[in-house]
PDB file of N, CA and C in Angstrom:
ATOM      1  N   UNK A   1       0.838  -1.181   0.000  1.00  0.00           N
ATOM      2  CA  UNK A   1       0.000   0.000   0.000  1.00  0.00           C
ATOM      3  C   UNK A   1       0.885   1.247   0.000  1.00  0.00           C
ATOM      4  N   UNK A   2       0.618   2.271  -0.752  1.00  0.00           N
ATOM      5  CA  UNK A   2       1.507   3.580  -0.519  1.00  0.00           C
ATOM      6  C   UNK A   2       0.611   4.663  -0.014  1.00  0.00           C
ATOM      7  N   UNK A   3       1.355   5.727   0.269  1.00  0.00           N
ATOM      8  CA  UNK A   3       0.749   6.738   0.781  1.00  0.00           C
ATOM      9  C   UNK A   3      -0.053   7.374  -0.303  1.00  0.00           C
ATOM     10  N   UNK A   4      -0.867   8.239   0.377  1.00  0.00           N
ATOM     11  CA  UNK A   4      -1.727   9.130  -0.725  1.00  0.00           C
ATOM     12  C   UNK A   4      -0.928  10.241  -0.671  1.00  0.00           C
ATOM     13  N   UNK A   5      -0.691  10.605   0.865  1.00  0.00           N
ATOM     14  CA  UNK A   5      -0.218  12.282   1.228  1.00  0.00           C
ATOM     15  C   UNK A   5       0.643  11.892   2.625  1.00  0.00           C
ATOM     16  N   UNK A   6       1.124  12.984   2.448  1.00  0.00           N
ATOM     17  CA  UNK A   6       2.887  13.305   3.154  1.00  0.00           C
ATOM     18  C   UNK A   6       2.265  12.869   4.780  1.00  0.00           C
ATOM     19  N   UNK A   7       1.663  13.659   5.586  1.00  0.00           N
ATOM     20  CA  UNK A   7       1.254  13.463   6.478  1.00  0.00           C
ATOM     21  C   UNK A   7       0.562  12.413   7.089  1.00  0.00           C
ATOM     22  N   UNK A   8       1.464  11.236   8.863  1.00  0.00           N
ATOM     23  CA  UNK A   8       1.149  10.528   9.112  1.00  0.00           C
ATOM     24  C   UNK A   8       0.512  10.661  10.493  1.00  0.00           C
ATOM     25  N   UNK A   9      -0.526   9.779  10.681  1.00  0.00           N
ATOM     26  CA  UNK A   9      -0.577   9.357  12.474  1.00  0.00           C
ATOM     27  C   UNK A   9       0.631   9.429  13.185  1.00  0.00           C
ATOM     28  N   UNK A  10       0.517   9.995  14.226  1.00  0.00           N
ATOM     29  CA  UNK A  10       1.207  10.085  15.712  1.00  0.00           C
ATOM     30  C   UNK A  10       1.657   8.416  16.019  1.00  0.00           C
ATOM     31  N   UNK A  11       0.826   7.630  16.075  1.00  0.00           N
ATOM     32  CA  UNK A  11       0.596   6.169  16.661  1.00  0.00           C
ATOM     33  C   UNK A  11       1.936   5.252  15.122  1.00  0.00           C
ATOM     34  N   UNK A  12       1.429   5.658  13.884  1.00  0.00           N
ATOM     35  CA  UNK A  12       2.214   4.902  12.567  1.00  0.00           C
ATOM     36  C   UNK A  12       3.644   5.837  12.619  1.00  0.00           C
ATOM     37  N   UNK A  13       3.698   6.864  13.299  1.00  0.00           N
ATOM     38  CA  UNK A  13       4.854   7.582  13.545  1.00  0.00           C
ATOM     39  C   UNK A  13       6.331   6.611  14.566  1.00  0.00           C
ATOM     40  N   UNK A  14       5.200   6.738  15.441  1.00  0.00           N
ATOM     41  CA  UNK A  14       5.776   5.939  16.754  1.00  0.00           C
ATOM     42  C   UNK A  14       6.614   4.055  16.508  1.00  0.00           C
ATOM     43  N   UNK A  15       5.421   3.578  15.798  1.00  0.00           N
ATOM     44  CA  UNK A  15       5.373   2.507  15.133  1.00  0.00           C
ATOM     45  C   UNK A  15       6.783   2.073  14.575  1.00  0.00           C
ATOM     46  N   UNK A  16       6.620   3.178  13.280  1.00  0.00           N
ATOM     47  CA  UNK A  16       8.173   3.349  12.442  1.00  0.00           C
ATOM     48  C   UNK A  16       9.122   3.085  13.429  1.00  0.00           C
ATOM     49  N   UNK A  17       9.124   4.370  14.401  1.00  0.00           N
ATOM     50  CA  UNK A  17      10.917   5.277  15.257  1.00  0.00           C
ATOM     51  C   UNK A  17      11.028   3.519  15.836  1.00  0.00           C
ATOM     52  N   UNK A  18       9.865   3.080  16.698  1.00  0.00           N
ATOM     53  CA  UNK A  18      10.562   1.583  17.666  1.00  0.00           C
ATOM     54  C   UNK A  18      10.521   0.330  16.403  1.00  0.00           C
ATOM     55  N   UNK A  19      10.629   0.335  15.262  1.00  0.00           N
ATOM     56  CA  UNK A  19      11.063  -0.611  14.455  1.00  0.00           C
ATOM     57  C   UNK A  19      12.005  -0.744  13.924  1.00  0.00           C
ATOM     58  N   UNK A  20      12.746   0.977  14.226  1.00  0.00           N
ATOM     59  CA  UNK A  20      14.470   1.235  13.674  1.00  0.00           C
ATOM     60  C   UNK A  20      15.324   1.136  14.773  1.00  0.00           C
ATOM     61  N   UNK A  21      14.287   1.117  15.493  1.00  0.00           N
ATOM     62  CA  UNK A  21      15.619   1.371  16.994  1.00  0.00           C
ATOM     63  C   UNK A  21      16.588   0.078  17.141  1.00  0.00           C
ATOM     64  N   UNK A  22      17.777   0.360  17.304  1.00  0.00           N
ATOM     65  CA  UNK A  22      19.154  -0.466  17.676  1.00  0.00           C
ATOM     66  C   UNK A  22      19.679  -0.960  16.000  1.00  0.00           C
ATOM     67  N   UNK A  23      19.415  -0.553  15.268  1.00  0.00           N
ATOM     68  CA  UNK A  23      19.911  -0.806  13.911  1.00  0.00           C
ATOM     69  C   UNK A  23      20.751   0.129  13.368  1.00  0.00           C
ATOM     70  N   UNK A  24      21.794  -0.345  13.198  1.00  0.00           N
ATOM     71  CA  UNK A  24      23.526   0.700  12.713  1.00  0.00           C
ATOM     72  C   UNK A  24      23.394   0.620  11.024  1.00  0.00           C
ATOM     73  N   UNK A  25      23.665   1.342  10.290  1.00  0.00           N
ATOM     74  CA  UNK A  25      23.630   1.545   8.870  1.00  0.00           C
ATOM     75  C   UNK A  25      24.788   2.140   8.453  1.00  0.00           C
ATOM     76  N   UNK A  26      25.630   1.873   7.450  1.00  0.00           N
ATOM     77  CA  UNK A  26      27.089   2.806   7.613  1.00  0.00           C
ATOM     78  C   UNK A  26      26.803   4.440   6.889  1.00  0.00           C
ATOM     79  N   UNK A  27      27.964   4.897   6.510  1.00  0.00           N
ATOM     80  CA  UNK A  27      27.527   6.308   6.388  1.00  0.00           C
ATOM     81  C   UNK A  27      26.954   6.216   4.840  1.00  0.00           C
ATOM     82  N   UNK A  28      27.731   5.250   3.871  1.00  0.00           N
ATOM     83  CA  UNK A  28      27.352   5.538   2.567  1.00  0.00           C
ATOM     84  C   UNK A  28      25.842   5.317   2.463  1.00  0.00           C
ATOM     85  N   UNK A  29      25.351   4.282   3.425  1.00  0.00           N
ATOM     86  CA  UNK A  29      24.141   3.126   3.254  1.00  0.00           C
ATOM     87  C   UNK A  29      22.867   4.410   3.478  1.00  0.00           C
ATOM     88  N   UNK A  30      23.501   5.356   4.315  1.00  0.00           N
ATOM     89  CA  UNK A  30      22.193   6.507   5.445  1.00  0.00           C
ATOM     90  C   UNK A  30      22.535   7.611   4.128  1.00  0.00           C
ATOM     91  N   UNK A  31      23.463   7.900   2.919  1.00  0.00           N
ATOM     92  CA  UNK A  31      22.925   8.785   2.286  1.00  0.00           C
ATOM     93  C   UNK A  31      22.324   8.100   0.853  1.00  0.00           C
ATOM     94  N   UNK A  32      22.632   6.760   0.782  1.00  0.00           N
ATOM     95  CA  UNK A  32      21.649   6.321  -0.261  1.00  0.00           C
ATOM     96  C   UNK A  32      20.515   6.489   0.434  1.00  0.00           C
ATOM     97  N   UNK A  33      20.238   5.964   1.527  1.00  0.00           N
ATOM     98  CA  UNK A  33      18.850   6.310   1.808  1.00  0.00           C
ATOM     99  C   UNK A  33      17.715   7.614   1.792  1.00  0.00           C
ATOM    100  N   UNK A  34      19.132   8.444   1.814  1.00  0.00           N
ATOM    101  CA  UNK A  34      18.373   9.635   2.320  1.00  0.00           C
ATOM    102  C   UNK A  34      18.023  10.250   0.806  1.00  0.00           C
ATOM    103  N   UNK A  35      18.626   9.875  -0.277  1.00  0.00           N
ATOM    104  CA  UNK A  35      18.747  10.448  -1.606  1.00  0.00           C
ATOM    105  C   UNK A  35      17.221   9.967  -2.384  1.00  0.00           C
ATOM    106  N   UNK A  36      17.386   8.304  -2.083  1.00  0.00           N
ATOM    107  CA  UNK A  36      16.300   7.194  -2.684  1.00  0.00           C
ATOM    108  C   UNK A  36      14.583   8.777  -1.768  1.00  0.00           C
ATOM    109  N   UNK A  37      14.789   8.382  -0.920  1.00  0.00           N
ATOM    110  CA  UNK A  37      13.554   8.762   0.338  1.00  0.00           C
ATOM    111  C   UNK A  37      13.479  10.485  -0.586  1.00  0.00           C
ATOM    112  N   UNK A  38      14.381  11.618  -0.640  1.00  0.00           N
ATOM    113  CA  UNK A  38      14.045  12.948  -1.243  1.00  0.00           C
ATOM    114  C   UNK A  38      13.309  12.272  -2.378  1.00  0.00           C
ATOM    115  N   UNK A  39      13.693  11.593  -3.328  1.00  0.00           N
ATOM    116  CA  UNK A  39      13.421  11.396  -4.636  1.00  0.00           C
ATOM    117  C   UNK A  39      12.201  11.037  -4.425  1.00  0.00           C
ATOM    118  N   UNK A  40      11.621  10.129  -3.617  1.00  0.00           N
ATOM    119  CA  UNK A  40      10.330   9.638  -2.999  1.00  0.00           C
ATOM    120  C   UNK A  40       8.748  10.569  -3.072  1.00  0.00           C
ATOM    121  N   UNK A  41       9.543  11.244  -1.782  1.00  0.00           N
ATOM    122  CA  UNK A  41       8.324  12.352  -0.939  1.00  0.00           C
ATOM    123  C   UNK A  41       8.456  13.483  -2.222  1.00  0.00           C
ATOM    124  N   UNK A  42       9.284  13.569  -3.448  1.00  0.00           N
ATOM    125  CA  UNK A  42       8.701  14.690  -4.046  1.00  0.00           C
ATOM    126  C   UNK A  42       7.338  14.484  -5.102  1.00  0.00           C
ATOM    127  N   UNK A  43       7.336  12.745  -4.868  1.00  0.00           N
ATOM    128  CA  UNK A  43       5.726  12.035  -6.120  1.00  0.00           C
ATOM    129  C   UNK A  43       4.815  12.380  -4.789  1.00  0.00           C
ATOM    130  N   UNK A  44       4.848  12.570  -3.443  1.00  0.00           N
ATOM    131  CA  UNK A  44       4.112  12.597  -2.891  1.00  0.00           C
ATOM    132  C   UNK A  44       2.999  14.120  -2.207  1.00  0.00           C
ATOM    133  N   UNK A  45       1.786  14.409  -2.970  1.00  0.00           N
ATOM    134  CA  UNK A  45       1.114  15.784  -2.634  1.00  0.00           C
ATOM    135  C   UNK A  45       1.086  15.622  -0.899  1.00  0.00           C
ATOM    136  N   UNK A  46       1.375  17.290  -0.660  1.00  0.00           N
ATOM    137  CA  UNK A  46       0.248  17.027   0.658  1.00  0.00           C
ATOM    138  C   UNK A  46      -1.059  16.961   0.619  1.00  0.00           C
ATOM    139  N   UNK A  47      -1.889  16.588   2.328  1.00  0.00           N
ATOM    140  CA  UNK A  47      -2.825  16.465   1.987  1.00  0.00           C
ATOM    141  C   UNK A  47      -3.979  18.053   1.675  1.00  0.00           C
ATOM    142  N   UNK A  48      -4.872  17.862   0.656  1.00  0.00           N
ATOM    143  CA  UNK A  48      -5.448  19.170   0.743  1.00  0.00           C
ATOM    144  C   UNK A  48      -6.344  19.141   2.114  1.00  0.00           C
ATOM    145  N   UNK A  49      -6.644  20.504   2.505  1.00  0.00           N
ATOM    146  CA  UNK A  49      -7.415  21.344   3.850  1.00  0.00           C
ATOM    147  C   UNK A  49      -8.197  22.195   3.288  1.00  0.00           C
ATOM    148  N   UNK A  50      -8.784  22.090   4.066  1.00  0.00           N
ATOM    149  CA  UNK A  50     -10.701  23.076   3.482  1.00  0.00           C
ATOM    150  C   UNK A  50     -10.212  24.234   3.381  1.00  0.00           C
ATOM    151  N   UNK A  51      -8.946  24.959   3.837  1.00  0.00           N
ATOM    152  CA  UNK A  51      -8.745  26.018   3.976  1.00  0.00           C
ATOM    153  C   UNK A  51      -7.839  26.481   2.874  1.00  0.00           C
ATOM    154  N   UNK A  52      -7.821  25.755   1.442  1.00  0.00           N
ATOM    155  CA  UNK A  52      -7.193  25.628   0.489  1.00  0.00           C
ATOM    156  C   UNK A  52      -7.976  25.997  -0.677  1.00  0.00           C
ATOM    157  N   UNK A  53      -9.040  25.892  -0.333  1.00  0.00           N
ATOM    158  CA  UNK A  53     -10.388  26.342  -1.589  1.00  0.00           C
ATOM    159  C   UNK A  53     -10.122  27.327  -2.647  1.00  0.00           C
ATOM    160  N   UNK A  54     -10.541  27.210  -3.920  1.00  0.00           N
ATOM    161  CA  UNK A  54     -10.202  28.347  -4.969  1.00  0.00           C
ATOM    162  C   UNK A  54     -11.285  28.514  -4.894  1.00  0.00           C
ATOM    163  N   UNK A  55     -11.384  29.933  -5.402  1.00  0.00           N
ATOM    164  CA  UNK A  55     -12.941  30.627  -5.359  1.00  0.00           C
ATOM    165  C   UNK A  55     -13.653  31.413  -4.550  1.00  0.00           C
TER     166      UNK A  55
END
């Protein structure tokens, strides 16, 4: 399943952080990641808010 929009639950937040915890990654491994992940979140809209209305 993928996301629709950028913004997550507090609880699927939490979820994530204690599923990474105690896991070492070297330095090259944490900027592929971080490169793959930008490239990611830029297919991803936020979500729209009523307070966004045209018109």
């Amino acid at each position: 399943m993928k996301r629709k929009y950028r913004e997550l639950s507090d609880e699927t937040k939490q979820k994530i952080s204690q599923s990474m915890k105690g896991r070492s990654k070297s330095f090259t491994h944490k900027e592929a990641i971080s490169n793959g992940l930008k490239d990611y979140w830029k297919t991803i809209p936020n979500k729209p808010t009523t307070n966004n209305k045209v018109g």
